[in-house]
C-alpha atoms as a PDB file:
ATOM      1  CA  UNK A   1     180.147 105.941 153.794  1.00  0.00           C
ATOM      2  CA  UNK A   2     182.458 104.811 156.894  1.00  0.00           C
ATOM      3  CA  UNK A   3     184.869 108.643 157.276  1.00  0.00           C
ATOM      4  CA  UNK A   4     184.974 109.425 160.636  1.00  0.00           C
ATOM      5  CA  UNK A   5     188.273 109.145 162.540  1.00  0.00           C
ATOM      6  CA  UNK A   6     190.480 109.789 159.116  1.00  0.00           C
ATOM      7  CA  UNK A   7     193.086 112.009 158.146  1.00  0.00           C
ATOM      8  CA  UNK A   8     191.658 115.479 157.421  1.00  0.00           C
ATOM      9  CA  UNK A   9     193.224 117.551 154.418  1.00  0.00           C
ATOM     10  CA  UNK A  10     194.493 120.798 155.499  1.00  0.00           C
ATOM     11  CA  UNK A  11     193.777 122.110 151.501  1.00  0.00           C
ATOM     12  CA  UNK A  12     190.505 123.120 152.333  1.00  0.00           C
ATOM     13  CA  UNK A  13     189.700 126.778 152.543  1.00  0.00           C
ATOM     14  CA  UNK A  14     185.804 127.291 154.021  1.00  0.00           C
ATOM     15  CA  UNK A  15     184.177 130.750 152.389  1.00  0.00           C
ATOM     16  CA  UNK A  16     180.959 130.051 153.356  1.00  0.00           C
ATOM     17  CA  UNK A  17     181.040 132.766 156.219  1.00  0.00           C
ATOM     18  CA  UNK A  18     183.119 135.109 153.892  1.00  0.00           C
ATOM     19  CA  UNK A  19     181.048 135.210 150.980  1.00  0.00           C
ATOM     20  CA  UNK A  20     181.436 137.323 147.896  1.00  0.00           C
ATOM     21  CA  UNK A  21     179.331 139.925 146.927  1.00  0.00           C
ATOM     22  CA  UNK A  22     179.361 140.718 143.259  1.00  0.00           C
ATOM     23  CA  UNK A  23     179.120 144.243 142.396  1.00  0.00           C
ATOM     24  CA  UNK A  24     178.283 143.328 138.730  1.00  0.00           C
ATOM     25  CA  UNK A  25     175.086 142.302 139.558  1.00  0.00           C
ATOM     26  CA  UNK A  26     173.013 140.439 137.142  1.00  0.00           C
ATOM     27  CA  UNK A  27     173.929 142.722 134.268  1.00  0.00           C
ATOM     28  CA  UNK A  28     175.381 142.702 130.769  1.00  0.00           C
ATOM     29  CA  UNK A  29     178.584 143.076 132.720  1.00  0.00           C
ATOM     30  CA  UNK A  30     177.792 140.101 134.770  1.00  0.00           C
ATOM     31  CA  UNK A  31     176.819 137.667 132.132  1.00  0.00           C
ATOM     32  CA  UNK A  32     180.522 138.788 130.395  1.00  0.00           C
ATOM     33  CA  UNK A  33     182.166 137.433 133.641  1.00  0.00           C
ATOM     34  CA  UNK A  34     180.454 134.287 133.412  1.00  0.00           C
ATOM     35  CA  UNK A  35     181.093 133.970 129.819  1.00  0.00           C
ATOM     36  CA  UNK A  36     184.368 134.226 130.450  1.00  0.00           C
ATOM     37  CA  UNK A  37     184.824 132.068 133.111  1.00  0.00           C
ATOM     38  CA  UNK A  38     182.791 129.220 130.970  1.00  0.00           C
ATOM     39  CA  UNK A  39     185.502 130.048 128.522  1.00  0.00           C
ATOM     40  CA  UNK A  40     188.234 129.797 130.510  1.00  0.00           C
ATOM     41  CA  UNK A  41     187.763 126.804 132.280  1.00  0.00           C
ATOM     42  CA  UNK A  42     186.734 124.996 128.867  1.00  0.00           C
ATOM     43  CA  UNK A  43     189.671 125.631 126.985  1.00  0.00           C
ATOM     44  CA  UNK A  44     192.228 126.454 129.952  1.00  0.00           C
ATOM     45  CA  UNK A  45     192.573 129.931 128.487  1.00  0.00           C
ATOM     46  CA  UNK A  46     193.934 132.636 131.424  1.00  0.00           C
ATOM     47  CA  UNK A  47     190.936 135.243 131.168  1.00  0.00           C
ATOM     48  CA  UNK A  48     191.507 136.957 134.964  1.00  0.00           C
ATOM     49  CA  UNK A  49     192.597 140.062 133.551  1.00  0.00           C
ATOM     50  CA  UNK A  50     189.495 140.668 131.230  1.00  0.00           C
ATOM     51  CA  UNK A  51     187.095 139.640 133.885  1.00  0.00           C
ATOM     52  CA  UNK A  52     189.119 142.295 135.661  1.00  0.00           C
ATOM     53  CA  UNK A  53     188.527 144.628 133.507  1.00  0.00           C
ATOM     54  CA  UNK A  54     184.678 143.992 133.146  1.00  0.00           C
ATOM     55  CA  UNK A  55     184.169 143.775 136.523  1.00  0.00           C
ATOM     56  CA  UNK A  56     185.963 146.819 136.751  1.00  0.00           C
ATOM     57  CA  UNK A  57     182.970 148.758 134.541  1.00  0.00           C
ATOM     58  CA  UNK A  58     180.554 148.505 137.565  1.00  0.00           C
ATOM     59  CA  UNK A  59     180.406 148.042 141.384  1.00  0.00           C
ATOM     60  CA  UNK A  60     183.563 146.042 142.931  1.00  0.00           C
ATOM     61  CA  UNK A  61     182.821 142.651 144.708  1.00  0.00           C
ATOM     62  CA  UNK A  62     183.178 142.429 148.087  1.00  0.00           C
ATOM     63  CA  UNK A  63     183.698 139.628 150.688  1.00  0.00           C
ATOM     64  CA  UNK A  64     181.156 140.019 153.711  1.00  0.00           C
ATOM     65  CA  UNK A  65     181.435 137.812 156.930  1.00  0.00           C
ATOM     66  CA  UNK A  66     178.111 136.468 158.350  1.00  0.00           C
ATOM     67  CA  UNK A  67     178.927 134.629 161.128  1.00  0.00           C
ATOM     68  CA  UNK A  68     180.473 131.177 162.760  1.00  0.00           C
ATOM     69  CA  UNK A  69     179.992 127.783 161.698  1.00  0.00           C
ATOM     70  CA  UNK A  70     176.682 126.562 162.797  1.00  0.00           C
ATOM     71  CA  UNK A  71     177.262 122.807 163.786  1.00  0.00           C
ATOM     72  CA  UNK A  72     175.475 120.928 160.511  1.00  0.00           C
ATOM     73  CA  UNK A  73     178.070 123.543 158.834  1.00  0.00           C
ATOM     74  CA  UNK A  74     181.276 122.199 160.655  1.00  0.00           C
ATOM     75  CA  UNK A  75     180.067 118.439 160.096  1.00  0.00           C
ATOM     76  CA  UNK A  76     180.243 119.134 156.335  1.00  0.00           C
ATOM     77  CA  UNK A  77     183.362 120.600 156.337  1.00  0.00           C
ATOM     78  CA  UNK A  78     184.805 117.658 158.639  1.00  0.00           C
ATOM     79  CA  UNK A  79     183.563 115.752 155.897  1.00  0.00           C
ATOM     80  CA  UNK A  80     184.736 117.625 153.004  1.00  0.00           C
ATOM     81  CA  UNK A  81     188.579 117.442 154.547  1.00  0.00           C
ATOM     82  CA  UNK A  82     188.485 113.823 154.896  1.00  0.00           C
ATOM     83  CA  UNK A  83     187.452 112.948 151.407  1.00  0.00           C
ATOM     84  CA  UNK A  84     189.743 115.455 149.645  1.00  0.00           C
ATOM     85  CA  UNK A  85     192.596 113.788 151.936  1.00  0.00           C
ATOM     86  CA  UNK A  86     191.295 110.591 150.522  1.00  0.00           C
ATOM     87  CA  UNK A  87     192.026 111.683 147.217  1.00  0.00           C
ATOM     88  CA  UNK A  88     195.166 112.834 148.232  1.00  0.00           C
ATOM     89  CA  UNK A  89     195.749 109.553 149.533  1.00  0.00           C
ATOM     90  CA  UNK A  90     195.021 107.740 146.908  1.00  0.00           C
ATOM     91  CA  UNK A  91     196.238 109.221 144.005  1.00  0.00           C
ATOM     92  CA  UNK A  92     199.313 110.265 145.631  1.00  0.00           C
ATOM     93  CA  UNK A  93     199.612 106.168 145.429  1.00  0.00           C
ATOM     94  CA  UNK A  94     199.002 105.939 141.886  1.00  0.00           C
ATOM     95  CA  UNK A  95     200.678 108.905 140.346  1.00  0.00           C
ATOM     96  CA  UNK A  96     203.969 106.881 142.563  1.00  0.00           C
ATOM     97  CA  UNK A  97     203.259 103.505 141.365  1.00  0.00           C
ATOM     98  CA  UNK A  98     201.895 103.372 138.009  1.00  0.00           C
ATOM     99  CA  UNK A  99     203.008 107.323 136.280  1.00  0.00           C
ATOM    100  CA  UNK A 100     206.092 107.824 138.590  1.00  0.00           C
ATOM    101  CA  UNK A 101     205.388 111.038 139.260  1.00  0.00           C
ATOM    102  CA  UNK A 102     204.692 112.839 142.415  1.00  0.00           C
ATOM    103  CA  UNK A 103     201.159 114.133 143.169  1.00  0.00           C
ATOM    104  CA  UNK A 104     200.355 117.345 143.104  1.00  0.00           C
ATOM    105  CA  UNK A 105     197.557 118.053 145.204  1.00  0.00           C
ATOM    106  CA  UNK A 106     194.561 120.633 144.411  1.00  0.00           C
ATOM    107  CA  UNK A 107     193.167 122.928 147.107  1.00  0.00           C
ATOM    108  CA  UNK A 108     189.161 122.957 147.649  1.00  0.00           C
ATOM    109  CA  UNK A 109     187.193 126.432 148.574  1.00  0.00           C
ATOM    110  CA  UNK A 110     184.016 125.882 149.553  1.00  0.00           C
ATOM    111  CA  UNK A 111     181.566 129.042 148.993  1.00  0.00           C
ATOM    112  CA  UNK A 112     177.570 130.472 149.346  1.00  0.00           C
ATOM    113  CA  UNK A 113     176.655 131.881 146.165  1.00  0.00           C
ATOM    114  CA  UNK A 114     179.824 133.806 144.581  1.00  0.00           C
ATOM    115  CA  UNK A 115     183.809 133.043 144.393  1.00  0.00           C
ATOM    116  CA  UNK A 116     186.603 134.838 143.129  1.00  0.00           C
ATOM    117  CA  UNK A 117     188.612 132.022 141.110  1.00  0.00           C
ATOM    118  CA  UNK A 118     191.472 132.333 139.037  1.00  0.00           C
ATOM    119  CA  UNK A 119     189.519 132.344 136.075  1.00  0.00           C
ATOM    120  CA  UNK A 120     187.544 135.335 137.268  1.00  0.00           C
ATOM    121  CA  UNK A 121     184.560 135.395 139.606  1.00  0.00           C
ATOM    122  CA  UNK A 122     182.056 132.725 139.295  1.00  0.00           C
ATOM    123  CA  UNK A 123     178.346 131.908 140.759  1.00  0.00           C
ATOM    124  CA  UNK A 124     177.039 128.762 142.329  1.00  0.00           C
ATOM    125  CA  UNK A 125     174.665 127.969 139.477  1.00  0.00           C
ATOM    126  CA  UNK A 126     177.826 127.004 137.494  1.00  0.00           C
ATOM    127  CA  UNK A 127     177.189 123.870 139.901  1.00  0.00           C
ATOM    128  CA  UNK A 128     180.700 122.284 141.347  1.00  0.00           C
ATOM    129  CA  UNK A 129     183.813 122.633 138.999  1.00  0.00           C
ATOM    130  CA  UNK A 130     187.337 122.556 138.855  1.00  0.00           C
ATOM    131  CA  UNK A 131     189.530 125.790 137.991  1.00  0.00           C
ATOM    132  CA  UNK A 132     193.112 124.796 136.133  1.00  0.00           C
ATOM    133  CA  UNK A 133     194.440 128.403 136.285  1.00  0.00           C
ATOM    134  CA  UNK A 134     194.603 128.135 140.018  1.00  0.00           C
ATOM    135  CA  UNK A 135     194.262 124.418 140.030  1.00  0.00           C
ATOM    136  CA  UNK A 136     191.590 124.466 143.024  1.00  0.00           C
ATOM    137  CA  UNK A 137     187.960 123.200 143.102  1.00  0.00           C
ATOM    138  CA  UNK A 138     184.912 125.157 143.635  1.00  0.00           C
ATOM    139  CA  UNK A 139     181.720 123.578 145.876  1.00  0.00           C
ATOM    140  CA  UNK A 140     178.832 125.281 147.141  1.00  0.00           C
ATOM    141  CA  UNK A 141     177.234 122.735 149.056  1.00  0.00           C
ATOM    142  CA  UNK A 142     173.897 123.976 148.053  1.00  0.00           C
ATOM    143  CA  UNK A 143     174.415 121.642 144.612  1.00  0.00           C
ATOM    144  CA  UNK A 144     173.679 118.672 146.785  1.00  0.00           C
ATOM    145  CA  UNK A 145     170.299 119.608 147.885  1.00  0.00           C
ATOM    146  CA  UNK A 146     169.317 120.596 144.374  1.00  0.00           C
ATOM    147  CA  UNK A 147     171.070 117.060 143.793  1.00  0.00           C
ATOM    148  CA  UNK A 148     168.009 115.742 146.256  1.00  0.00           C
ATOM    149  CA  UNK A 149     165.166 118.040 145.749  1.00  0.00           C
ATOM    150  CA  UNK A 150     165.148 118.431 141.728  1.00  0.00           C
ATOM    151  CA  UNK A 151     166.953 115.778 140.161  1.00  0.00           C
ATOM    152  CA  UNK A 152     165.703 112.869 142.307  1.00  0.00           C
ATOM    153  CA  UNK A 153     168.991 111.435 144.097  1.00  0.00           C
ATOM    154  CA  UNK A 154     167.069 111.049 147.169  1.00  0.00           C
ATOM    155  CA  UNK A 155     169.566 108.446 149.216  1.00  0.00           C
ATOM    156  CA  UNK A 156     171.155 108.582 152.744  1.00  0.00           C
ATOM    157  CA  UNK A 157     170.685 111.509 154.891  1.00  0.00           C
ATOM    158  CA  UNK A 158     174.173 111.530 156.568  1.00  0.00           C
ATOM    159  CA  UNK A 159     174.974 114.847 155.981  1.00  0.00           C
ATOM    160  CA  UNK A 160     173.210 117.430 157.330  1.00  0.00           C
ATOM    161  CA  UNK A 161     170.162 117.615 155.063  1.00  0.00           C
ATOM    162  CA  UNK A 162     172.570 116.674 151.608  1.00  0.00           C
ATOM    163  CA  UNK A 163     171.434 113.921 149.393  1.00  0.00           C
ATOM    164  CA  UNK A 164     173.911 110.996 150.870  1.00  0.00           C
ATOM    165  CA  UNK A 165     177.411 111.164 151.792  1.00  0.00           C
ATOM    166  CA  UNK A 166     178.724 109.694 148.440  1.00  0.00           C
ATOM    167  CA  UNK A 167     177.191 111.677 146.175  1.00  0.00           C
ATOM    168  CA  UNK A 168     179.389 114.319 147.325  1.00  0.00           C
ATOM    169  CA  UNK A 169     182.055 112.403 147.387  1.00  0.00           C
ATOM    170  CA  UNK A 170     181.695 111.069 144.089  1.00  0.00           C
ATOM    171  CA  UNK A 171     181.253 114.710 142.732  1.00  0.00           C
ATOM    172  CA  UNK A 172     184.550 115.572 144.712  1.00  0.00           C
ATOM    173  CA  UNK A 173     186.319 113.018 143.426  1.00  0.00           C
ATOM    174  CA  UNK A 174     184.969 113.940 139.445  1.00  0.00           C
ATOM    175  CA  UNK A 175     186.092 117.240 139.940  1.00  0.00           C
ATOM    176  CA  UNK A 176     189.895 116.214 141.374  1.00  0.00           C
ATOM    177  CA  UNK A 177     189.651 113.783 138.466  1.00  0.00           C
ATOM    178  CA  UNK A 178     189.912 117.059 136.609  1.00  0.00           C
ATOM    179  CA  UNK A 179     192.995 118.243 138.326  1.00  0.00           C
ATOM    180  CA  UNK A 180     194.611 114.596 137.620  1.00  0.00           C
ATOM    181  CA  UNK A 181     193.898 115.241 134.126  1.00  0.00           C
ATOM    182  CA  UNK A 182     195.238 118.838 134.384  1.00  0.00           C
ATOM    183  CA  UNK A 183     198.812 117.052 136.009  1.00  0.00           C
ATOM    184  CA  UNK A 184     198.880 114.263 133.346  1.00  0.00           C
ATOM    185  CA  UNK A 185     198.369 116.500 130.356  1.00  0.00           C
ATOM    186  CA  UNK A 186     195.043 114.994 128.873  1.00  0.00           C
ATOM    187  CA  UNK A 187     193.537 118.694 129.288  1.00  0.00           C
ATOM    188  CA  UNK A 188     195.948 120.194 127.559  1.00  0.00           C
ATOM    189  CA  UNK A 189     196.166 117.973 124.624  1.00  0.00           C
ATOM    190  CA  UNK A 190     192.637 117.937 124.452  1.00  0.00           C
ATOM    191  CA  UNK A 191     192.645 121.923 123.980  1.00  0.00           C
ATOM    192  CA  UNK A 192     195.018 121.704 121.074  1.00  0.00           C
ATOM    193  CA  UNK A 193     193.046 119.107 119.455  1.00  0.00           C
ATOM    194  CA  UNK A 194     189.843 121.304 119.444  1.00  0.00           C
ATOM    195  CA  UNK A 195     191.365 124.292 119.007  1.00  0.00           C
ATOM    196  CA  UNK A 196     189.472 125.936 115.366  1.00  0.00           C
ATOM    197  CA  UNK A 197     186.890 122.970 115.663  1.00  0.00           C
ATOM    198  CA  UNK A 198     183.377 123.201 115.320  1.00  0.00           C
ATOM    199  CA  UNK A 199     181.212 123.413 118.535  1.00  0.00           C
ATOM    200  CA  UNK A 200     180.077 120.073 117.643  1.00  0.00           C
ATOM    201  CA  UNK A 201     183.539 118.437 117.593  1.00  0.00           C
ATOM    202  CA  UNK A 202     184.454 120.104 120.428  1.00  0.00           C
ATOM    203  CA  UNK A 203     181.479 119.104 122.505  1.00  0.00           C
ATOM    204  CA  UNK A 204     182.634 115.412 121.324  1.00  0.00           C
ATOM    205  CA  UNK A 205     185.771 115.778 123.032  1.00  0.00           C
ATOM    206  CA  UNK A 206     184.467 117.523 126.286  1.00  0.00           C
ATOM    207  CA  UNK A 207     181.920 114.654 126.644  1.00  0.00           C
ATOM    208  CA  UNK A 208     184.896 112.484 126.802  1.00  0.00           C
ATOM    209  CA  UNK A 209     187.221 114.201 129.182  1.00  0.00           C
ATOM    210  CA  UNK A 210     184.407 114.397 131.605  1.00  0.00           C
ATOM    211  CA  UNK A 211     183.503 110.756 131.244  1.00  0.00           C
ATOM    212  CA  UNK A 212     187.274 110.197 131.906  1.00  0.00           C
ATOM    213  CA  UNK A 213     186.405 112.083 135.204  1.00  0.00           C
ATOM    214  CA  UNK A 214     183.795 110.106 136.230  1.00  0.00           C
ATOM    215  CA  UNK A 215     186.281 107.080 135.367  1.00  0.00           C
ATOM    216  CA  UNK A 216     188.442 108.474 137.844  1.00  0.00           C
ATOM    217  CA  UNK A 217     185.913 109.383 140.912  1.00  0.00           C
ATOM    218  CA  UNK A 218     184.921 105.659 140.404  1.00  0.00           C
ATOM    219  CA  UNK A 219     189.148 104.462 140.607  1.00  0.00           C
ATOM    220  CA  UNK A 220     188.960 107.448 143.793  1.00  0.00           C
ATOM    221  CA  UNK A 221     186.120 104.835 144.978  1.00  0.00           C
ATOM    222  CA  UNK A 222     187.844 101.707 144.442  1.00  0.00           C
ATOM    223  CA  UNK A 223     190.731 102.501 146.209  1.00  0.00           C
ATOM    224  CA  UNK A 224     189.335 104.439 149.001  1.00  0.00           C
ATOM    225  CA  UNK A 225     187.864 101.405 149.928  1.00  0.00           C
ATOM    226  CA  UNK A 226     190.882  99.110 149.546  1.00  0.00           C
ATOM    227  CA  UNK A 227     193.022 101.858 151.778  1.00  0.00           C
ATOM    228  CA  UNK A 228     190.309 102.891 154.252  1.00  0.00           C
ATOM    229  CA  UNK A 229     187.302  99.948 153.742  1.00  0.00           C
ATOM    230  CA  UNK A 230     185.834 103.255 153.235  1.00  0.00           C
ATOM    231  CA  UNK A 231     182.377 102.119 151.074  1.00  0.00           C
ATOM    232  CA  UNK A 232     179.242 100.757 152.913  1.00  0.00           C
ATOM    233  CA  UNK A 233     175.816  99.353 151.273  1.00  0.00           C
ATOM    234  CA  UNK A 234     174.099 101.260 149.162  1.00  0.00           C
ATOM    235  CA  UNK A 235     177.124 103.800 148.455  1.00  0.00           C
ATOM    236  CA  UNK A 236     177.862 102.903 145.034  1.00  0.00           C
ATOM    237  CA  UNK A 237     174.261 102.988 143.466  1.00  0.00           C
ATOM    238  CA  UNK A 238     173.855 106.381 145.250  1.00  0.00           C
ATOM    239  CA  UNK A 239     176.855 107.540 142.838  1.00  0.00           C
ATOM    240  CA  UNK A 240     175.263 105.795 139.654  1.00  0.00           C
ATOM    241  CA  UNK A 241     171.658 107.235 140.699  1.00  0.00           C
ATOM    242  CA  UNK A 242     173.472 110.760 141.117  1.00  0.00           C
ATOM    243  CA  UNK A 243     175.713 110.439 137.618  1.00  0.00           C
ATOM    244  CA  UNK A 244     172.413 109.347 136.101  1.00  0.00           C
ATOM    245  CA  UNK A 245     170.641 112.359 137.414  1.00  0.00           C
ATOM    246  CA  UNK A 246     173.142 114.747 135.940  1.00  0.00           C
ATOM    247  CA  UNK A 247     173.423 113.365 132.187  1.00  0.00           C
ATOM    248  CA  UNK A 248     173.223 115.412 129.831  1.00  0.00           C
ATOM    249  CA  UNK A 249     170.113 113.885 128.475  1.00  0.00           C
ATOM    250  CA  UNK A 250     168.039 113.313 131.537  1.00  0.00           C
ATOM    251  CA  UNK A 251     169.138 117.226 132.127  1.00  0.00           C
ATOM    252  CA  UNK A 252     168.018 118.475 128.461  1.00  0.00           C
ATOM    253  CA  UNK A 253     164.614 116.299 128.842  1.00  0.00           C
ATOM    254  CA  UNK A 254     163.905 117.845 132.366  1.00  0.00           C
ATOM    255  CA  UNK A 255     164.439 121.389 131.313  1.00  0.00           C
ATOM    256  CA  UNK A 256     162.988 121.533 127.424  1.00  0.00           C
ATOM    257  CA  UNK A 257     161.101 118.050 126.904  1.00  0.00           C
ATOM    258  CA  UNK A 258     164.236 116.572 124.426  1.00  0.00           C
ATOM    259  CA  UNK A 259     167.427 116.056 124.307  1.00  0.00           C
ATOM    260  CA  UNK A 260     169.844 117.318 121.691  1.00  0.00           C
ATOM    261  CA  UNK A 261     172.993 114.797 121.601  1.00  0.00           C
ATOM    262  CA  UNK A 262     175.060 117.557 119.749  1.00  0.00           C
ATOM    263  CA  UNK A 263     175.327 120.122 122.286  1.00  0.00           C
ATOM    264  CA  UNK A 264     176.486 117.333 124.960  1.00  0.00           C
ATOM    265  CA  UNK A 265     179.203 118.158 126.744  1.00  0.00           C
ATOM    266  CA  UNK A 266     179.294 115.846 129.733  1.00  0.00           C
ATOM    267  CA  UNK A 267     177.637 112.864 128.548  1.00  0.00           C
ATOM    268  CA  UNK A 268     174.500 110.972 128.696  1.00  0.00           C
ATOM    269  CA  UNK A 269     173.302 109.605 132.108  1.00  0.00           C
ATOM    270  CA  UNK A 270     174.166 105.789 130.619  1.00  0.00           C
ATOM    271  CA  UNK A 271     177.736 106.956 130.060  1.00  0.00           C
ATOM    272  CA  UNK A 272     178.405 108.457 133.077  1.00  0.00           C
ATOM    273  CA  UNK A 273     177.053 105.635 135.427  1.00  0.00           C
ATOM    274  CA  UNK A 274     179.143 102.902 133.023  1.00  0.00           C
ATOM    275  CA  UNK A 275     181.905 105.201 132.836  1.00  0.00           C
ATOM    276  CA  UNK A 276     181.776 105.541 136.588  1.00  0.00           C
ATOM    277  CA  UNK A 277     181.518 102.004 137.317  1.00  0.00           C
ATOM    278  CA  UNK A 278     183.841 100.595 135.262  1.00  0.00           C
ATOM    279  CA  UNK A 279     186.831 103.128 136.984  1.00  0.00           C
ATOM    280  CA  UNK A 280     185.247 101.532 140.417  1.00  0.00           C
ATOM    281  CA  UNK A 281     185.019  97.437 138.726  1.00  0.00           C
ATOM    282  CA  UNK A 282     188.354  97.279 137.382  1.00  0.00           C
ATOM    283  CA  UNK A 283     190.404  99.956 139.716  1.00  0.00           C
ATOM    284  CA  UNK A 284     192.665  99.952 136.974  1.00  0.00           C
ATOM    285  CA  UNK A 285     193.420 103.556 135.634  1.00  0.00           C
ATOM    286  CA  UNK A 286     194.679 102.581 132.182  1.00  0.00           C
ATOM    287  CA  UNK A 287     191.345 101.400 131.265  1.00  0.00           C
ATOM    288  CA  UNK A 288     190.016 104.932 131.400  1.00  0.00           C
ATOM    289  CA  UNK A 289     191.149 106.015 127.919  1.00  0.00           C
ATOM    290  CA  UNK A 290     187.514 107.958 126.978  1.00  0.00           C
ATOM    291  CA  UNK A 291     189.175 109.390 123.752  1.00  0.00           C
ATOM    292  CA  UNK A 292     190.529 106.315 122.344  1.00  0.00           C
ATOM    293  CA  UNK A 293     187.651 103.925 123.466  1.00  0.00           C
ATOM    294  CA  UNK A 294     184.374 106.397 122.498  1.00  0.00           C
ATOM    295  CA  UNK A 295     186.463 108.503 119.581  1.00  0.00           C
ATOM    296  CA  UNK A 296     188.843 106.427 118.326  1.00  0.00           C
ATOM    297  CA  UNK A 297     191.650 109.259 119.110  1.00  0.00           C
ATOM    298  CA  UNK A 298     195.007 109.192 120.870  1.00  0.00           C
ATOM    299  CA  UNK A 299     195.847 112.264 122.411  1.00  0.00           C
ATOM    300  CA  UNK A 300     199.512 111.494 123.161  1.00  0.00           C
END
């Protein structure tokens, strides 16, 4: 991916040398946190003040400094600026010409091991997400080498050891595709949809709005590249070998041998790489309805 020499967002906050060290541990106390942080960012529900009060039962957290910025370290985070002020870019230009609205953009922490959020505190195996209470994303950068060393998306080494420079772009721009669905509403009318549904149902819904999300990293990618001529060979099959690698099927087979389609929540690895594609083929955000097209539901 051609970045160098861009605009740099000043919404990134760097944690990596200010880490968090969770008193809870790995306890009953810390698998409550979690839980409630799963919970919270699912259905959007505030839970900060009863992770408080867990966390409270054992050993505060603490933030610990280790130490500057070794140079591979400052590389990513140049990198990490540019392509969140991409997405600023770019859907600052859309929310303006096709919703009329002004874009509101998220902030990005990037953290080793754990983060306070605004849903509560919350550990790098969750993988990257995207918190609505405090509508900021959460990246620890180790993702992308478990990205390259156990789920096979072994492409361009641009970054310091990562698994090519797309692939975390395209899994930046999923998770701000989040916070566009947190501006536009979709999130919240998806909550009140599900709300007293079965598991099942609701996993049927999630799998959409994170399809929709891959939608959008793949409009993110469309545009970038109309704005900035931002996307080089090979970057867009890195993105469908890395949304393949992360379906929920090609997960479920590597971990247990089979897949169980009912407990989906993101979508099988066919899904995401179409889903993806089409948002980067058509660069046209209203065909990125994932509810209507895959459910046959309108959420407005």
């Amino acid at each position: 991916m051609d970045w160098q020499g861009r605009r740099q967002s000043t919404n990134v906050e760097d944690r990596r040398k200010t880490s968090t060290v969770a008193g809870i541990g790995g306890g009953v106390g810390g698998l409550v946190v979690i839980g409630l942080l799963v919970f919270s960012l699912l259905t959007g529900t505030d839970t900060s003040q009863l992770v408080g009060l867990v966390e409270g039962i054992g050993t505060p957290s603490t933030e610990v400094t280790t130490g500057q910025l070794t140079e591979d370290e400052q590389l990513q985070l140049d990198y990490v600026e540019t392509i969140l002020a991409d997405t600023e870019d770019v859907w600052t230009k859309i929310f303006k010409e096709q919703f009329n609205m002004v874009y509101e953009p998220p902030k990005l922490v990037l953290f080793t091991g754990y983060v306070q959020t605004g849903s509560g505190m919350a550990s790098a195996d969750m993988g990257p997400f995207y918190s609505p209470a405090d509508k900021t994303v959460y990246m620890d950068l180790s993702f992308f080498e478990d990205m390259g060393n156990e789920y096979g998306a072994q492409i361009k080494d641009e970054i310091a050891g990562k698994s090519g420079d797309f692939v975390v772009a395209y899994v930046i721009a999923h998770e701000v595709g989040h916070h566009v669905q947190n501006l536009l509403g979709t999130s919240d009318a998806m909550y009140l949809r599900i709300e007293g549904k079965s598991e099942e149902v609701a996993n049927e819904y999630s799998v959409c709005l994170e399809l929709q999300a891959d939608f959008y990293a793949g409009i993110f990618a469309y545009y970038d590249n109309k704005l900035n001529s931002a996307i080089e060979a090979g970057d867009i099959d890195a993105a469908v070998i890395a949304a393949e690698a992360i379906g929920d099927d090609t997960l479920q087979k590597n971990a247990q041998g089979y897949a169980q389609p009912d407990t989906f929540t993101h979508g099988t690895s066919a899904q995401r790489a179409e889903w993806f594609k089409k948002g980067y083929d058509t660069g046209d955000v209203t065909q990125g309805d994932t509810f209507k097209e895959i459910l046959g539901v309108d959420l407005q």
